[in-house]
C-alpha atoms as a PDB file:
ATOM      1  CA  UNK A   1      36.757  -1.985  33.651  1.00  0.00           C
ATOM      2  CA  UNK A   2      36.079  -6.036  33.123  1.00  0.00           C
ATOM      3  CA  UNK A   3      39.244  -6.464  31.311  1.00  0.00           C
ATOM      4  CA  UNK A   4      42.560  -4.522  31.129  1.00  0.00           C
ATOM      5  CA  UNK A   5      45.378  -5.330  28.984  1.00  0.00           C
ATOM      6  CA  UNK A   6      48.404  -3.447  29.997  1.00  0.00           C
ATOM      7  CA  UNK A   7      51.551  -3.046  28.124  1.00  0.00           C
ATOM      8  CA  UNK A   8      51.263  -6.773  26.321  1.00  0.00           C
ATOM      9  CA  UNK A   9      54.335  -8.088  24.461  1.00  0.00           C
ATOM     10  CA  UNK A  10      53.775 -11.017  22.471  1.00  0.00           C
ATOM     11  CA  UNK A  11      56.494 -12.825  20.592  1.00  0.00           C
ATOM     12  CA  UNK A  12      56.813 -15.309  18.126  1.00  0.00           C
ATOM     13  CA  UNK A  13      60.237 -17.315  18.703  1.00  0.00           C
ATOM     14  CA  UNK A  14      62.338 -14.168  18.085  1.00  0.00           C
ATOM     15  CA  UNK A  15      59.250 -11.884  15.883  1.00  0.00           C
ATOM     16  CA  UNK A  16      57.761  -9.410  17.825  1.00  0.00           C
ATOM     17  CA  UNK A  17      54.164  -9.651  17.068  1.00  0.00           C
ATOM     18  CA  UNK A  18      52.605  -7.281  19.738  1.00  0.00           C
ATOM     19  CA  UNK A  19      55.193  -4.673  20.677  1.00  0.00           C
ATOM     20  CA  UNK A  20      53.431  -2.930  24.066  1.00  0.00           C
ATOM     21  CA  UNK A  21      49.696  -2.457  23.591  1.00  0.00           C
ATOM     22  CA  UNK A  22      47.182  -1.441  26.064  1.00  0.00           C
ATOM     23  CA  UNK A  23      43.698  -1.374  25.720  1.00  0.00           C
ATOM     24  CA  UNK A  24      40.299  -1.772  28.067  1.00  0.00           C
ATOM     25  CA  UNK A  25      36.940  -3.168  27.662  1.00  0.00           C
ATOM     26  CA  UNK A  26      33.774  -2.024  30.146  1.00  0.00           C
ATOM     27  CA  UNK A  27      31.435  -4.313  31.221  1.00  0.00           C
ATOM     28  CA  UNK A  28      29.706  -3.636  28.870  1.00  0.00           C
ATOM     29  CA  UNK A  29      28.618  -2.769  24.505  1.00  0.00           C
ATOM     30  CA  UNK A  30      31.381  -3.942  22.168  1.00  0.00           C
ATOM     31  CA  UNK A  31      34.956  -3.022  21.623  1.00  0.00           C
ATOM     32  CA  UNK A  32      36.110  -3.708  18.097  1.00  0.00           C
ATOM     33  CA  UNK A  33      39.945  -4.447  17.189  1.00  0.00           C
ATOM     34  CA  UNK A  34      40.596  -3.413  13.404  1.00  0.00           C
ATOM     35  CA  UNK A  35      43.945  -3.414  11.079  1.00  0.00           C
ATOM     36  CA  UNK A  36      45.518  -4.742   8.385  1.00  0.00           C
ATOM     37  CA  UNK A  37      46.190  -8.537   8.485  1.00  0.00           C
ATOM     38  CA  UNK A  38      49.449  -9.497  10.657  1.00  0.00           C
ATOM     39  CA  UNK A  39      48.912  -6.361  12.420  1.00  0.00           C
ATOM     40  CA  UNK A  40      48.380  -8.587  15.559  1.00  0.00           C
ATOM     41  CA  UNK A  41      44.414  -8.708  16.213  1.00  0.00           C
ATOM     42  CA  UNK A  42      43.828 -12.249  16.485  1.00  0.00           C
ATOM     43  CA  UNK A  43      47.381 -12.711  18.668  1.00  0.00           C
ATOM     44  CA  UNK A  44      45.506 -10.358  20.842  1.00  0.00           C
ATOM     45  CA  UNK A  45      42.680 -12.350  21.335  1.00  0.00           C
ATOM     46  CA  UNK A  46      44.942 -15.289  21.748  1.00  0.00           C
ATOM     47  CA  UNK A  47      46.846 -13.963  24.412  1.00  0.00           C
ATOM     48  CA  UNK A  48      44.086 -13.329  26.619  1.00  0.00           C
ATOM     49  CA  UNK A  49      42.430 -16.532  26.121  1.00  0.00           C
ATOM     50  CA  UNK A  50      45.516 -18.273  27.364  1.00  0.00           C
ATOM     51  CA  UNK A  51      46.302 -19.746  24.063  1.00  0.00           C
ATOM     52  CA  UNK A  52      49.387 -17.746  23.991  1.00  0.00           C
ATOM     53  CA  UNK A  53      52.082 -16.545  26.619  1.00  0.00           C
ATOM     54  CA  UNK A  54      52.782 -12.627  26.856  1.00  0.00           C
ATOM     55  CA  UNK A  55      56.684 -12.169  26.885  1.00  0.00           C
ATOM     56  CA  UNK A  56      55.902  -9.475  28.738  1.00  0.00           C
ATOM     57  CA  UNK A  57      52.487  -7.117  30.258  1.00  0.00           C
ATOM     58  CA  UNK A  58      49.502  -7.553  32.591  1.00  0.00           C
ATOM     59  CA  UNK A  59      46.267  -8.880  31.685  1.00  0.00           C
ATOM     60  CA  UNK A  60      43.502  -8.313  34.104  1.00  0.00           C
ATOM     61  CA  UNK A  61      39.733  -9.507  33.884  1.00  0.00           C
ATOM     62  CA  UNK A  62      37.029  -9.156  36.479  1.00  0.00           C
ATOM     63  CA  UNK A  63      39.775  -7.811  38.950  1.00  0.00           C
ATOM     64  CA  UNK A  64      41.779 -10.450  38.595  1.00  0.00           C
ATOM     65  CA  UNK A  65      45.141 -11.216  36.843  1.00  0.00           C
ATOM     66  CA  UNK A  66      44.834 -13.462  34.364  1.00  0.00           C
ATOM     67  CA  UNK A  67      48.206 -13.622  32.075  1.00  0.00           C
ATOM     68  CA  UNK A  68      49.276 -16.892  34.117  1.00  0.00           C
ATOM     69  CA  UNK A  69      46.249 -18.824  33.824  1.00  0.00           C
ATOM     70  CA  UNK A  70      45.938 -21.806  31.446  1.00  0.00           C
ATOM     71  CA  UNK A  71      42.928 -21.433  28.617  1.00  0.00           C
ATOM     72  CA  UNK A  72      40.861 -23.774  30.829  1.00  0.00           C
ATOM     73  CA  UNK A  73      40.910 -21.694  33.657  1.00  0.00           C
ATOM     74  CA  UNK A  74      40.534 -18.290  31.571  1.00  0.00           C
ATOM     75  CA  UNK A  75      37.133 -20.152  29.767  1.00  0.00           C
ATOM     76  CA  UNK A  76      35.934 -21.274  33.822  1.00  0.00           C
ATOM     77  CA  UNK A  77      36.230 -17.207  34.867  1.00  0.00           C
ATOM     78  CA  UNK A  78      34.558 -16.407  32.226  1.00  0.00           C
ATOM     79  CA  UNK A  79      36.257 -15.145  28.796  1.00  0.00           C
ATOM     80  CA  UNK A  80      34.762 -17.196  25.751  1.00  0.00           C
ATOM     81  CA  UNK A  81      36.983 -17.026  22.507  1.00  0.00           C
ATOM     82  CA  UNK A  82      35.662 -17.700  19.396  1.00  0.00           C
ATOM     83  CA  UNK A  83      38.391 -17.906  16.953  1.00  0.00           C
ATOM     84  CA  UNK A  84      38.957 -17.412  13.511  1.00  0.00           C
ATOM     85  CA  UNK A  85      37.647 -20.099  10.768  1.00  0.00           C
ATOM     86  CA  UNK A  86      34.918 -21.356  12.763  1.00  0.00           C
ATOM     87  CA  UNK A  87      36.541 -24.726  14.121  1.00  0.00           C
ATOM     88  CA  UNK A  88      33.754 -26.877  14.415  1.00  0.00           C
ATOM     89  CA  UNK A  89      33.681 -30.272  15.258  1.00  0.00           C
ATOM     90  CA  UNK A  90      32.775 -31.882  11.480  1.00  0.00           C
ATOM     91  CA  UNK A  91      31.269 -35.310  12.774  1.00  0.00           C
ATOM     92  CA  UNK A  92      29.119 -34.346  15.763  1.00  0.00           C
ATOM     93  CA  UNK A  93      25.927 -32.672  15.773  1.00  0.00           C
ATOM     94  CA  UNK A  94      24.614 -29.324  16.014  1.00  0.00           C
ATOM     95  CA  UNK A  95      23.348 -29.900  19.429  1.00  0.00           C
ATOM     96  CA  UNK A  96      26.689 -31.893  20.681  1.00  0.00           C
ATOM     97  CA  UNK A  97      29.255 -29.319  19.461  1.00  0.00           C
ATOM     98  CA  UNK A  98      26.703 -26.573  21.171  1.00  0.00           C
ATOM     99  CA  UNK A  99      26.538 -29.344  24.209  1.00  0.00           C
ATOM    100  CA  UNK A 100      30.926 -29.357  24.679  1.00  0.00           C
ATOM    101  CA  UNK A 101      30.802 -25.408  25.586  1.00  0.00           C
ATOM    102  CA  UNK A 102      29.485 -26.223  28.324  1.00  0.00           C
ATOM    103  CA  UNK A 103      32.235 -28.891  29.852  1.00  0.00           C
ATOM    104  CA  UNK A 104      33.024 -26.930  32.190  1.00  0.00           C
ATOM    105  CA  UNK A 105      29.835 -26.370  34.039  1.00  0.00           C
ATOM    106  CA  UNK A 106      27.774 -28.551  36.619  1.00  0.00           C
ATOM    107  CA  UNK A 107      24.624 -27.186  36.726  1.00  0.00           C
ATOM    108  CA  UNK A 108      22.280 -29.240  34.342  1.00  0.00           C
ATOM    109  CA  UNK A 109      19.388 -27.076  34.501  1.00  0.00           C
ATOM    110  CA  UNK A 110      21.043 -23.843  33.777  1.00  0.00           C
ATOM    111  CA  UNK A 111      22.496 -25.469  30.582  1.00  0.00           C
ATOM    112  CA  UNK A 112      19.511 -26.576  29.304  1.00  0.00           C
ATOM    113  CA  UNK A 113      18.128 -23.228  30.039  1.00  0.00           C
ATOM    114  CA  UNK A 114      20.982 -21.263  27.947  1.00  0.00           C
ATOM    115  CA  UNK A 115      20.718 -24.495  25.059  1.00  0.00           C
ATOM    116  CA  UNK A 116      17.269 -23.401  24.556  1.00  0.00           C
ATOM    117  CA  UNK A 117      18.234 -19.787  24.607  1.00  0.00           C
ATOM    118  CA  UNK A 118      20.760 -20.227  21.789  1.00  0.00           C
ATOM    119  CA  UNK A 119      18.046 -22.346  20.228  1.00  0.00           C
ATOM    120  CA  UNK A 120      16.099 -19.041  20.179  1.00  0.00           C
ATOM    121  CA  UNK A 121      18.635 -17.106  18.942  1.00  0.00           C
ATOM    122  CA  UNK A 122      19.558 -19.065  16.467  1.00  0.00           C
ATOM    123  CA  UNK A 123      16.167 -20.976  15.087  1.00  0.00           C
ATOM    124  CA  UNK A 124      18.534 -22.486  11.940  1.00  0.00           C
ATOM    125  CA  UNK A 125      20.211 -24.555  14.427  1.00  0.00           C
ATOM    126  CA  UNK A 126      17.088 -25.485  15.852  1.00  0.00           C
ATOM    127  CA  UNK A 127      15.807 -26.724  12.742  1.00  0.00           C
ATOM    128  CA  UNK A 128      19.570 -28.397  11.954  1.00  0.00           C
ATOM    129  CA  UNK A 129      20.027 -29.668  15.524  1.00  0.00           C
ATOM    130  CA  UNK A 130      20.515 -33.203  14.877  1.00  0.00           C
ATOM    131  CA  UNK A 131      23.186 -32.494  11.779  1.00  0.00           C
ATOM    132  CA  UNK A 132      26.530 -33.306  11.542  1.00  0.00           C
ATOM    133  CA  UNK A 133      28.122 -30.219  11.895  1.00  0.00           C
ATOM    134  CA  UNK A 134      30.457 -30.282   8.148  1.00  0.00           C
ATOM    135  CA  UNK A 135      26.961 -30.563   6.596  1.00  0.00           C
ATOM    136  CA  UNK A 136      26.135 -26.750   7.399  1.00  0.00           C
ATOM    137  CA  UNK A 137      26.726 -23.811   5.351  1.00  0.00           C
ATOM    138  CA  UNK A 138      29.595 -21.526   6.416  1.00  0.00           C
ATOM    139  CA  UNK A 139      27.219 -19.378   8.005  1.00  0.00           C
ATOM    140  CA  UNK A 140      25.270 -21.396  10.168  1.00  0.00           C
ATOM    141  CA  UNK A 141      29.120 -23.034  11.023  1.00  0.00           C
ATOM    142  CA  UNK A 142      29.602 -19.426  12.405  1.00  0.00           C
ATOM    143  CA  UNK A 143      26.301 -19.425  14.499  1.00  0.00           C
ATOM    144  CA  UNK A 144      27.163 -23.248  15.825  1.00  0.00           C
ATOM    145  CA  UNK A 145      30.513 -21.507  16.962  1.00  0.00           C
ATOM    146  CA  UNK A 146      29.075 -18.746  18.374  1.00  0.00           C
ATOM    147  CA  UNK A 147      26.241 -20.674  20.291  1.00  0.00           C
ATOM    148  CA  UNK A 148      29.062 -22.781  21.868  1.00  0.00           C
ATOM    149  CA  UNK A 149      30.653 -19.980  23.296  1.00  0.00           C
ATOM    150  CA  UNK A 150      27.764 -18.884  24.670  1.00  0.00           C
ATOM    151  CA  UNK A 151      26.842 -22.125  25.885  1.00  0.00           C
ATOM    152  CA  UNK A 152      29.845 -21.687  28.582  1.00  0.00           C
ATOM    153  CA  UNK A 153      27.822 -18.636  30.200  1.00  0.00           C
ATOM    154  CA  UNK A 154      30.278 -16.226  29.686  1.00  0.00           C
ATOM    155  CA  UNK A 155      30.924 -12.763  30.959  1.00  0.00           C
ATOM    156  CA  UNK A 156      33.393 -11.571  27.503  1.00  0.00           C
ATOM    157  CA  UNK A 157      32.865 -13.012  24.363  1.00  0.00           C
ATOM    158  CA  UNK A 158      36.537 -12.546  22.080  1.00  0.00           C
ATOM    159  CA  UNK A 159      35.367 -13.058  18.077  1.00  0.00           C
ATOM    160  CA  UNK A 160      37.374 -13.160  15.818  1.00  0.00           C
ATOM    161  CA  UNK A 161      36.667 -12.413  12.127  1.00  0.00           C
ATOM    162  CA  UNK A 162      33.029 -13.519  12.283  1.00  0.00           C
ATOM    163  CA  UNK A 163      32.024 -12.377   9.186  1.00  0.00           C
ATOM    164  CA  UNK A 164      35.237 -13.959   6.722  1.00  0.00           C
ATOM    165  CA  UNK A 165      34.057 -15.837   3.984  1.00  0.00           C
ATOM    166  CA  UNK A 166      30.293 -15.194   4.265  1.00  0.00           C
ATOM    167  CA  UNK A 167      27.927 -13.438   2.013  1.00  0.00           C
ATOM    168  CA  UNK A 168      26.497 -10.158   2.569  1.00  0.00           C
ATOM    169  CA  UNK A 169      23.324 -11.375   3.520  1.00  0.00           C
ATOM    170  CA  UNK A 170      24.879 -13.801   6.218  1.00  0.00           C
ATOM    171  CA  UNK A 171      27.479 -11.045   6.774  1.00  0.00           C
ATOM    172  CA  UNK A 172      24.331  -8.702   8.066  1.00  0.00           C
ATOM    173  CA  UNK A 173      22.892 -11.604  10.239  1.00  0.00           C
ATOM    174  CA  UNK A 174      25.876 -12.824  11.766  1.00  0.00           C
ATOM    175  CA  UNK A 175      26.134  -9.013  12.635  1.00  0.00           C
ATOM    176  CA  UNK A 176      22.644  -8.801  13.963  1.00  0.00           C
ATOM    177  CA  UNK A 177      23.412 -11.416  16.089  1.00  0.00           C
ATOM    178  CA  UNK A 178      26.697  -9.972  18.088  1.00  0.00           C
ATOM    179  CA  UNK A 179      24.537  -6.570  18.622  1.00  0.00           C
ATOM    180  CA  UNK A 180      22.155  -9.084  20.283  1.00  0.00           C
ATOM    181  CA  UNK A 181      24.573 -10.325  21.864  1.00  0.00           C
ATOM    182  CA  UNK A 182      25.930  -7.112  23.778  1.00  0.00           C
ATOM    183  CA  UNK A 183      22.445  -6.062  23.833  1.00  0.00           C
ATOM    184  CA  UNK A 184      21.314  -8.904  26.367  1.00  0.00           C
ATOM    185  CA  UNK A 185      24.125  -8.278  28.900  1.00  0.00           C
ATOM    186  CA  UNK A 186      27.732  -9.989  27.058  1.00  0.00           C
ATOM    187  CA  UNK A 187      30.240  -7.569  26.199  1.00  0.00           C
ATOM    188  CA  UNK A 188      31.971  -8.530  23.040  1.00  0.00           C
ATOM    189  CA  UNK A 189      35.594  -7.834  22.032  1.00  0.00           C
ATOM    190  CA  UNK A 190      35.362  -8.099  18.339  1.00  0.00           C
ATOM    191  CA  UNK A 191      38.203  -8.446  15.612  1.00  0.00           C
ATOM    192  CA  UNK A 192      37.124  -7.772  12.351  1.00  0.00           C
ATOM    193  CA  UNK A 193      39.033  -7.505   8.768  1.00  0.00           C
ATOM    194  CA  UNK A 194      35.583  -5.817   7.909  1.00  0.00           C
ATOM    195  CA  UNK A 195      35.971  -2.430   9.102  1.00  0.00           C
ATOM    196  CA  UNK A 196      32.962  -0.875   8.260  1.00  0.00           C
ATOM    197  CA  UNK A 197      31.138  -3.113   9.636  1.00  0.00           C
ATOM    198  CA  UNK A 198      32.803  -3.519  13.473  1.00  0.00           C
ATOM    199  CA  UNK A 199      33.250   0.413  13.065  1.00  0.00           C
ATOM    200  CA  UNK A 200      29.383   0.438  13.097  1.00  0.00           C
ATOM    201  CA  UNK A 201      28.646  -2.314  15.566  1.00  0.00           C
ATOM    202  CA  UNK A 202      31.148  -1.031  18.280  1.00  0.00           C
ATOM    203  CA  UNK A 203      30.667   2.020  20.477  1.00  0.00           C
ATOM    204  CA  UNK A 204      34.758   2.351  21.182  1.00  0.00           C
ATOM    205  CA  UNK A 205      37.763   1.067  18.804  1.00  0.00           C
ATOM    206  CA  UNK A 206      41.779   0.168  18.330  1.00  0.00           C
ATOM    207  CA  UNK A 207      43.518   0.391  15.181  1.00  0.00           C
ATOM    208  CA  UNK A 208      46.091  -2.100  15.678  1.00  0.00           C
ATOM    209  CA  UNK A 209      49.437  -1.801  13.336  1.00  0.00           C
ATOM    210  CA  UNK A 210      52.566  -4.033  12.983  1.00  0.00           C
ATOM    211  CA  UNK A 211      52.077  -4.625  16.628  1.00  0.00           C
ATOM    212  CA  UNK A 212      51.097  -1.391  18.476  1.00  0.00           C
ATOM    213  CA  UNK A 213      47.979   0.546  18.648  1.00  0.00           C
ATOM    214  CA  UNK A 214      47.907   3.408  16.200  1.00  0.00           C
ATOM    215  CA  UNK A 215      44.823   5.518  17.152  1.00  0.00           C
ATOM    216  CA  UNK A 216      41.665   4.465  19.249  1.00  0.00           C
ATOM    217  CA  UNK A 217      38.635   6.280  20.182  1.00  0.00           C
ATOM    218  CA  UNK A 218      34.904   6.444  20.130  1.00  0.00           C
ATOM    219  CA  UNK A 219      33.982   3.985  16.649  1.00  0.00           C
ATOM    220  CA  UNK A 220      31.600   6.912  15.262  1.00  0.00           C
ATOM    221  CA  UNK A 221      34.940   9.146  15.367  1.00  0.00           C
ATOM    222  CA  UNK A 222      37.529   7.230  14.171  1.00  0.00           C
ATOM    223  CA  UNK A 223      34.721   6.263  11.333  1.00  0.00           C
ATOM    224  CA  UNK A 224      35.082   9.626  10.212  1.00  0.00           C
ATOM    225  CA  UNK A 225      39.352   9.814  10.725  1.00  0.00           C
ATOM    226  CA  UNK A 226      41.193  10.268   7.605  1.00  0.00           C
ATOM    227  CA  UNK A 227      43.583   7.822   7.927  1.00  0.00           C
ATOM    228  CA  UNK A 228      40.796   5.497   8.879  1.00  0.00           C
ATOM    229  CA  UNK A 229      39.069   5.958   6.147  1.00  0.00           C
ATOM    230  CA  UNK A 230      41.601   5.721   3.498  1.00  0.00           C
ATOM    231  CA  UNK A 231      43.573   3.133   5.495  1.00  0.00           C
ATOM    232  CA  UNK A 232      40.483   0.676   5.753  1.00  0.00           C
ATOM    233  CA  UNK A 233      37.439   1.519   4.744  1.00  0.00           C
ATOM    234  CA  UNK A 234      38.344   2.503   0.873  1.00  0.00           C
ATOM    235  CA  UNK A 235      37.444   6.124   0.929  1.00  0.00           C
END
């Protein structure tokens, strides 16, 4: 497995907000995270990007333990976290927010290489390349964010709730995109509030609640689950 989280605790001053959860990722396809807001998905993400301490639990990536590591160090082995609400820098370009994921890297021909990749993924930003960044729809915010994640040549890709706020038009590309994504070699951990959607963009899935994990399986199965389906996705 490329990542293993093993029984993670994560606490807020005295609030529990992850209360033992385990999970894996492959190295490879997409993993999706789904449940009800607070349930502890995006602290989850958080905690193995560094940007917050387990109280207790392992977290291993690439055969390595990484639960120590400051987010600097968890971004240079590899883990790219895209978080929630976009977070782009408003006054700088397309091209220089795309340009800061890759601070951490030296070679100046392999990031031109993956700019012009993202450029072909993404042909808005292309076009947009020389915009300030709080001039872009909310959309093509999300595919800035996304490209600068990529820009860091990662092996995992953490999103969180890609598709919040967008219409269902963008919703659809935004999802075309992460199946690209895991399609051209990046395994993606993805937290979504949209549960129809990361139920059919993921091949395995947690249901996360108040803090544990409440079922998990193959995404086509728990699609069909009964509390799945009345739980979050309406039926």
């Amino acid at each position: 497995m490329l990542l293993e989280v093993r029984d993670l605790h994560v606490h807020y001053q005295k609030v529990a907000a992850l209360k033992g959860i385990s999970l894996q990722v492959p190295s490879g396809g997409i993993v999706t995270i789904i449940g009800a807001n607070g349930a502890g998905k995006s602290t989850t993400l958080r905690a193995i990007s560094g940007l917050v301490r387990p109280s207790k639990g392992e977290i291993h990536f690439d055969g390595q333990r990484i639960d120590n590591l400051p987010p600097e160090q968890i971004v240079g082995r590899g883990i790219a976290h895209v978080p929630e609400g976009r977070r782009v820098f408003p006054d700088l370009s397309v091209e220089e927010n795309l340009r800061i994921g890759a601070f951490l890297r030296a070679d100046k021909d392999g990031i031109e290489r993956d700019l012009e990749d993202v450029f072909r993924r993404f042909p808005r930003l292309k076009e947009r390349r020389t915009q300030w960044a709080r001039t872009l729809s909310g959309g093509e915010q999300q595919m800035v964010a996304i490209g600068r994640a990529l820009m860091s040549g990662p092996k995992l890709l953490l999103l969180d709730e890609p598709s919040m706020g967008l219409s269902p038009v963008m919703v659809q590309e935004i999802a075309r995109i992460v199946a690209d994504i895991a399609e051209t070699g990046v395994p993606v951990v993805l937290v979504e509030q949209n549960a129809g959607l990361a139920l059919r963009l993921a091949s395995y899935a947690y249901v996360l609640e108040i803090g544990t994990v409440a079922l998990e399986g193959r995404a086509a199965d728990l699609r069909t689950n009964d509390h799945v389906r009345r739980a979050y996705l309406g039926a």
